[in-house]
N, C-alpha and C. Protein backbone atom coordinates (compact mmCIF):
# COMPACT_ATOMS: atom_id res chain seq x y z
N UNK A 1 39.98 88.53 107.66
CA UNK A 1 38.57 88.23 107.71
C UNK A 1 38.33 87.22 108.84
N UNK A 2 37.17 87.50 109.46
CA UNK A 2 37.21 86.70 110.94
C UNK A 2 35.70 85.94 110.27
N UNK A 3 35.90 84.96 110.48
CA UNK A 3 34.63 83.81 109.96
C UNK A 3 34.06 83.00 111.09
N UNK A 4 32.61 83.03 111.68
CA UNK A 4 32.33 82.10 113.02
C UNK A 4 31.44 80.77 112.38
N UNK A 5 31.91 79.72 112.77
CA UNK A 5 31.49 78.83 112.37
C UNK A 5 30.34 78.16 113.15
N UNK A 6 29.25 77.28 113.57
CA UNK A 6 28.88 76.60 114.36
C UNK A 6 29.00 75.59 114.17
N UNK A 7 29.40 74.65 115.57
CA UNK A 7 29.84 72.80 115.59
C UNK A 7 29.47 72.33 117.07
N UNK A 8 28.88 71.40 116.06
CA UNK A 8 28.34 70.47 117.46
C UNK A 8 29.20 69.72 118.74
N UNK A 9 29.03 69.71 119.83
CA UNK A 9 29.37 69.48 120.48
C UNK A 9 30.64 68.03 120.55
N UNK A 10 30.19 67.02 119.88
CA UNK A 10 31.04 66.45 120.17
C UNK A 10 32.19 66.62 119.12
N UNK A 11 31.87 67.36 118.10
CA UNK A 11 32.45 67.73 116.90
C UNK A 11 34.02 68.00 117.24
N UNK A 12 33.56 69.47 118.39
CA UNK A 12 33.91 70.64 119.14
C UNK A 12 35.31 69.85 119.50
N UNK A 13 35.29 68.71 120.90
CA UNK A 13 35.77 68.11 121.18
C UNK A 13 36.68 67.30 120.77
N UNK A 14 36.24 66.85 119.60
CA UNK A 14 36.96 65.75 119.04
C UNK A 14 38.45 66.91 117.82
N UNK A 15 37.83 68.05 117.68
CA UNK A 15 38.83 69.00 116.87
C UNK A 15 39.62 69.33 118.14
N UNK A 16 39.51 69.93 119.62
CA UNK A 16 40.28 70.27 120.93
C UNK A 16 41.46 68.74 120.93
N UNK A 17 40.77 67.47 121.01
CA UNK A 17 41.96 66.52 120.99
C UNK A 17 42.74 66.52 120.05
N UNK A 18 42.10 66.60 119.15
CA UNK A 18 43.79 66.60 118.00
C UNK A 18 44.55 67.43 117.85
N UNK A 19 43.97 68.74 118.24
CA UNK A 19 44.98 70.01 118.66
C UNK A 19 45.83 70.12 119.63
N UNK A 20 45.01 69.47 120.92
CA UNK A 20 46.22 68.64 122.00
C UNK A 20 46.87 68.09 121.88
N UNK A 21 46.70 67.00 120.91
CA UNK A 21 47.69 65.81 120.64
C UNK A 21 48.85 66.19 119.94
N UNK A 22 48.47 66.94 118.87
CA UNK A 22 49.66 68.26 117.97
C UNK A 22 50.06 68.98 118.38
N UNK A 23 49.52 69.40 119.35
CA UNK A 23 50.40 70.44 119.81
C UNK A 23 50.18 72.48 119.08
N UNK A 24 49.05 72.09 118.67
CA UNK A 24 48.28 73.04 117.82
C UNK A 24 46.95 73.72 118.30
N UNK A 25 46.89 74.79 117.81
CA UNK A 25 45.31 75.70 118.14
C UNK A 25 44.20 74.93 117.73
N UNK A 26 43.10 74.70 117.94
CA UNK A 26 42.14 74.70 117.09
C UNK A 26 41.72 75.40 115.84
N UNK A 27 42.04 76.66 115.96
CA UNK A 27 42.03 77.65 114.94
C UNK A 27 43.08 77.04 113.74
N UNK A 28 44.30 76.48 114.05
CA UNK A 28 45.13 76.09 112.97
C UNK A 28 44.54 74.86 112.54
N UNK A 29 44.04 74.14 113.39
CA UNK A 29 43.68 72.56 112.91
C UNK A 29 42.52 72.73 112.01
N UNK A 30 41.28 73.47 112.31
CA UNK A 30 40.08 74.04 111.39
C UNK A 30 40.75 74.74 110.40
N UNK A 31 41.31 75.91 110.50
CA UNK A 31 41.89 76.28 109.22
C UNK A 31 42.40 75.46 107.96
N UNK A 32 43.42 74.49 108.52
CA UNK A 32 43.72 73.34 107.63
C UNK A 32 42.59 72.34 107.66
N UNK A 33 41.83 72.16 107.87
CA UNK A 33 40.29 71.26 107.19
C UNK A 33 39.75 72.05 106.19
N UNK A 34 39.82 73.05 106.26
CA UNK A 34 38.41 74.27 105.51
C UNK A 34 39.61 74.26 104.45
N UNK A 35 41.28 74.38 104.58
CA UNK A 35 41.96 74.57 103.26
C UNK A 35 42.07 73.29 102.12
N UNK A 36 41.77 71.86 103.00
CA UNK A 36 41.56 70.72 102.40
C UNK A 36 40.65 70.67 101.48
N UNK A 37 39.68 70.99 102.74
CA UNK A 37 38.28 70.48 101.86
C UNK A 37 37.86 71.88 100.53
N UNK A 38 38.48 72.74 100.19
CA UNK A 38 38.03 73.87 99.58
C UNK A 38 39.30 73.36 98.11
N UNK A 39 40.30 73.07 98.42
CA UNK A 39 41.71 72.40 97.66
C UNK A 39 40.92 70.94 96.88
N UNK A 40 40.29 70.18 97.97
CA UNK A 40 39.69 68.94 97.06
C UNK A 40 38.46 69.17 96.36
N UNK A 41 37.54 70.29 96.48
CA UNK A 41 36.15 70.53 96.07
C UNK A 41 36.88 71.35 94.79
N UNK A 42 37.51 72.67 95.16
CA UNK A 42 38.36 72.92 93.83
C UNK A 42 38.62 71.98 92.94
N UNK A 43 39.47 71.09 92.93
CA UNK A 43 40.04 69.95 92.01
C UNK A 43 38.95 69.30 91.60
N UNK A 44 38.02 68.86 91.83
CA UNK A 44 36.83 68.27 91.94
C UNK A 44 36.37 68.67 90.72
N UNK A 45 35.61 69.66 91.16
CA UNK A 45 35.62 71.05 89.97
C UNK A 45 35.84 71.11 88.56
N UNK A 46 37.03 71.43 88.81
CA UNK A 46 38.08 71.57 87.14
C UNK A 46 38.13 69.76 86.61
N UNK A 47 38.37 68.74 87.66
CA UNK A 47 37.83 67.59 86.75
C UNK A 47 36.98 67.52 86.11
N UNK A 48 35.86 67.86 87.31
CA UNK A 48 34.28 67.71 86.15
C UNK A 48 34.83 68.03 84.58
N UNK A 49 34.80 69.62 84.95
CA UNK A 49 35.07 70.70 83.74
C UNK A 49 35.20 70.25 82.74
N UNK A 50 37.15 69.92 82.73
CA UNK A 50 37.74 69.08 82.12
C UNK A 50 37.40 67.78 81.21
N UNK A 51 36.74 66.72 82.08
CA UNK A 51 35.72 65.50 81.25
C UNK A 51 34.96 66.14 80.44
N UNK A 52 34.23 67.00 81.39
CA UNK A 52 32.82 67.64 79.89
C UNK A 52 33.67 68.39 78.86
N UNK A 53 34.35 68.92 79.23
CA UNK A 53 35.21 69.76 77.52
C UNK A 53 35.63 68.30 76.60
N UNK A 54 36.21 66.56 77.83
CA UNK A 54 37.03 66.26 76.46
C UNK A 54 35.83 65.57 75.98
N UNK A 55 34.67 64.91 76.54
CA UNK A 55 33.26 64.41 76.06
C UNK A 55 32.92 65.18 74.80
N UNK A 56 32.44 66.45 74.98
CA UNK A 56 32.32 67.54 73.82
C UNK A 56 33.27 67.26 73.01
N UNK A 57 34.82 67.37 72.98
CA UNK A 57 35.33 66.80 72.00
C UNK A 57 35.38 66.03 71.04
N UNK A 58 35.29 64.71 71.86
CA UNK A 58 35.49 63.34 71.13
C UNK A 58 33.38 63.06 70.42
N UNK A 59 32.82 64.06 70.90
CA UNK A 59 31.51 64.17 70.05
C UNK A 59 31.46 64.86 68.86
N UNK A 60 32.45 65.82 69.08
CA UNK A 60 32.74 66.73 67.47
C UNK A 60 33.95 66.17 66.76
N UNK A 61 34.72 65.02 67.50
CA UNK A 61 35.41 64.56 66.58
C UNK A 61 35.42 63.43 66.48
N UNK A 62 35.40 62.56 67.42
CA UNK A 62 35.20 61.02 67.05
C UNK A 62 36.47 60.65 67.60
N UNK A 63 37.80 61.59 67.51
CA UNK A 63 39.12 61.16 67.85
C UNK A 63 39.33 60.80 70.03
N UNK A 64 40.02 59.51 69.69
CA UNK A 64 40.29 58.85 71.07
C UNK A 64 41.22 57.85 70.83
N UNK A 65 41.85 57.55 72.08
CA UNK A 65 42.39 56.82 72.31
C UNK A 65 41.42 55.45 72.51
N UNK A 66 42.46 54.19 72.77
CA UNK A 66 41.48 52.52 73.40
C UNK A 66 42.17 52.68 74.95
N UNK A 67 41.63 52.23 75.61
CA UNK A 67 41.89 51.83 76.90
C UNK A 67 43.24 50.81 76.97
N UNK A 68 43.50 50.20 76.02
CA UNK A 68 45.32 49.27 75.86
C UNK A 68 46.11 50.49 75.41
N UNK A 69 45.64 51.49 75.03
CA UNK A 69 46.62 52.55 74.88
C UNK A 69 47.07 53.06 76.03
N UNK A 70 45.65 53.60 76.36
CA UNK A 70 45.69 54.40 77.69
C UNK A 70 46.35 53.65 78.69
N UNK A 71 46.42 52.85 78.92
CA UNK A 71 46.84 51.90 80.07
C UNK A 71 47.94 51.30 79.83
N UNK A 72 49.02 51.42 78.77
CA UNK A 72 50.29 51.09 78.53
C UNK A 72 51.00 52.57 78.65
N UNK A 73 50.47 53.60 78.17
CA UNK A 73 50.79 55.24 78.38
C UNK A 73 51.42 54.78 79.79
N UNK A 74 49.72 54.85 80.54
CA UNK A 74 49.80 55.61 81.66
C UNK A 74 50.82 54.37 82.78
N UNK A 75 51.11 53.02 81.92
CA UNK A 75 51.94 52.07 82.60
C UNK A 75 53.85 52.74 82.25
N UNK A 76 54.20 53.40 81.99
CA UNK A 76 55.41 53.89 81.16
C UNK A 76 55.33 55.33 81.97
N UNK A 77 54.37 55.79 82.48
CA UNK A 77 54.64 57.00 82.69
C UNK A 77 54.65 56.87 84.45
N UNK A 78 54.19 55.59 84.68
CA UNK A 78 54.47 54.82 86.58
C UNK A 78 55.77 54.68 86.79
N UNK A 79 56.32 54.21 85.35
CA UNK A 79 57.71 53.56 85.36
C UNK A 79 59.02 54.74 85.41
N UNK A 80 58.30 56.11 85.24
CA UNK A 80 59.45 56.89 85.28
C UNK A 80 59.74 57.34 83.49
N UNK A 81 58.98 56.62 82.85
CA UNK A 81 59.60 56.60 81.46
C UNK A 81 59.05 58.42 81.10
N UNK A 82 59.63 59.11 79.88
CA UNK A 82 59.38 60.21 79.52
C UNK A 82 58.27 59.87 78.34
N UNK A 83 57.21 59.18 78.48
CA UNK A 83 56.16 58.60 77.43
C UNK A 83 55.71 59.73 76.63
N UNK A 84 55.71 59.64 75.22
CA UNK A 84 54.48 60.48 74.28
C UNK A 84 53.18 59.96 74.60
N UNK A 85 51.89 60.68 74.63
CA UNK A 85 50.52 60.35 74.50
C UNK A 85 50.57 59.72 73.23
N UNK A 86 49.68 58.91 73.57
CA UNK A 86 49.44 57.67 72.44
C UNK A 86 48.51 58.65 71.15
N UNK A 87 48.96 57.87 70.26
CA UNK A 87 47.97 58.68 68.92
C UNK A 87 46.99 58.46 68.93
N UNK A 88 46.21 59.54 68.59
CA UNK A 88 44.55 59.08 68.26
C UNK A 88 44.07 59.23 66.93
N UNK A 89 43.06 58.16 67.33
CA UNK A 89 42.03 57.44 65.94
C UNK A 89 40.56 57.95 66.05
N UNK A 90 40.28 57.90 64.85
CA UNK A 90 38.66 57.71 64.79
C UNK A 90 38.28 56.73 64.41
C-alpha cells in the first residue's frame, strides 16, 4: 500500500537531516514515526479500556486494593522479587 502524506516545509527538512545523519531513507525514518506513534496511540487505547473495565468493577464490587499495598507490590516487583498481588478488601 503506497500512502502520500503532506509536510510542511521545514518539517520536510528537518526528517532529510536525520536520515542523513543515520544513514537512512526518509521513507524508513517516517515509516518508523507513523509505527511509534500508531504503537503508543494503540497502548493508549487498551489503557483507557482497561481503567474503565477495572472502575466498572470496583463499582459492582467495592473490592480494591490501598495505595500502601499497591506501592509495596509494585516496590517488590522493581526489586526483581516474584510478588503475589496484594489481597483485596471491601
Amino acid at each position: 500500500m503506497a500512502t502520500v502524506i503532506k509536510i510542511d516545509d521545514e518539517l520536510e527538512s528537518r526528517v532529510e537531516d536525520l536520515a542523513r545523519r543515520q544513514q537512512r531513507s526518509t521513507g524508513w525514518i517516517l515509516d518508523q514515526a507513523l509505527r511509534q506513534y500508531v504503537d503508543r496511540e494503540e497502548s493508549r487505547a487498551a489503557f483507557q479500556k482497561d481503567a474503565l473495565k477495572a472502575w466498572r468493577d470496583y463499582q459492582a464490587t467495592g473490592q480494591h486494593v490501598t495505595q500502601a499495598q499497591a506501592d509495596a507490590w509494585l516496590a517488590r516487583l522493581e526489586d526483581g522479587d516474584d510478588a503475589d498481588l496484594p489481597r483485596w478488601h471491601s
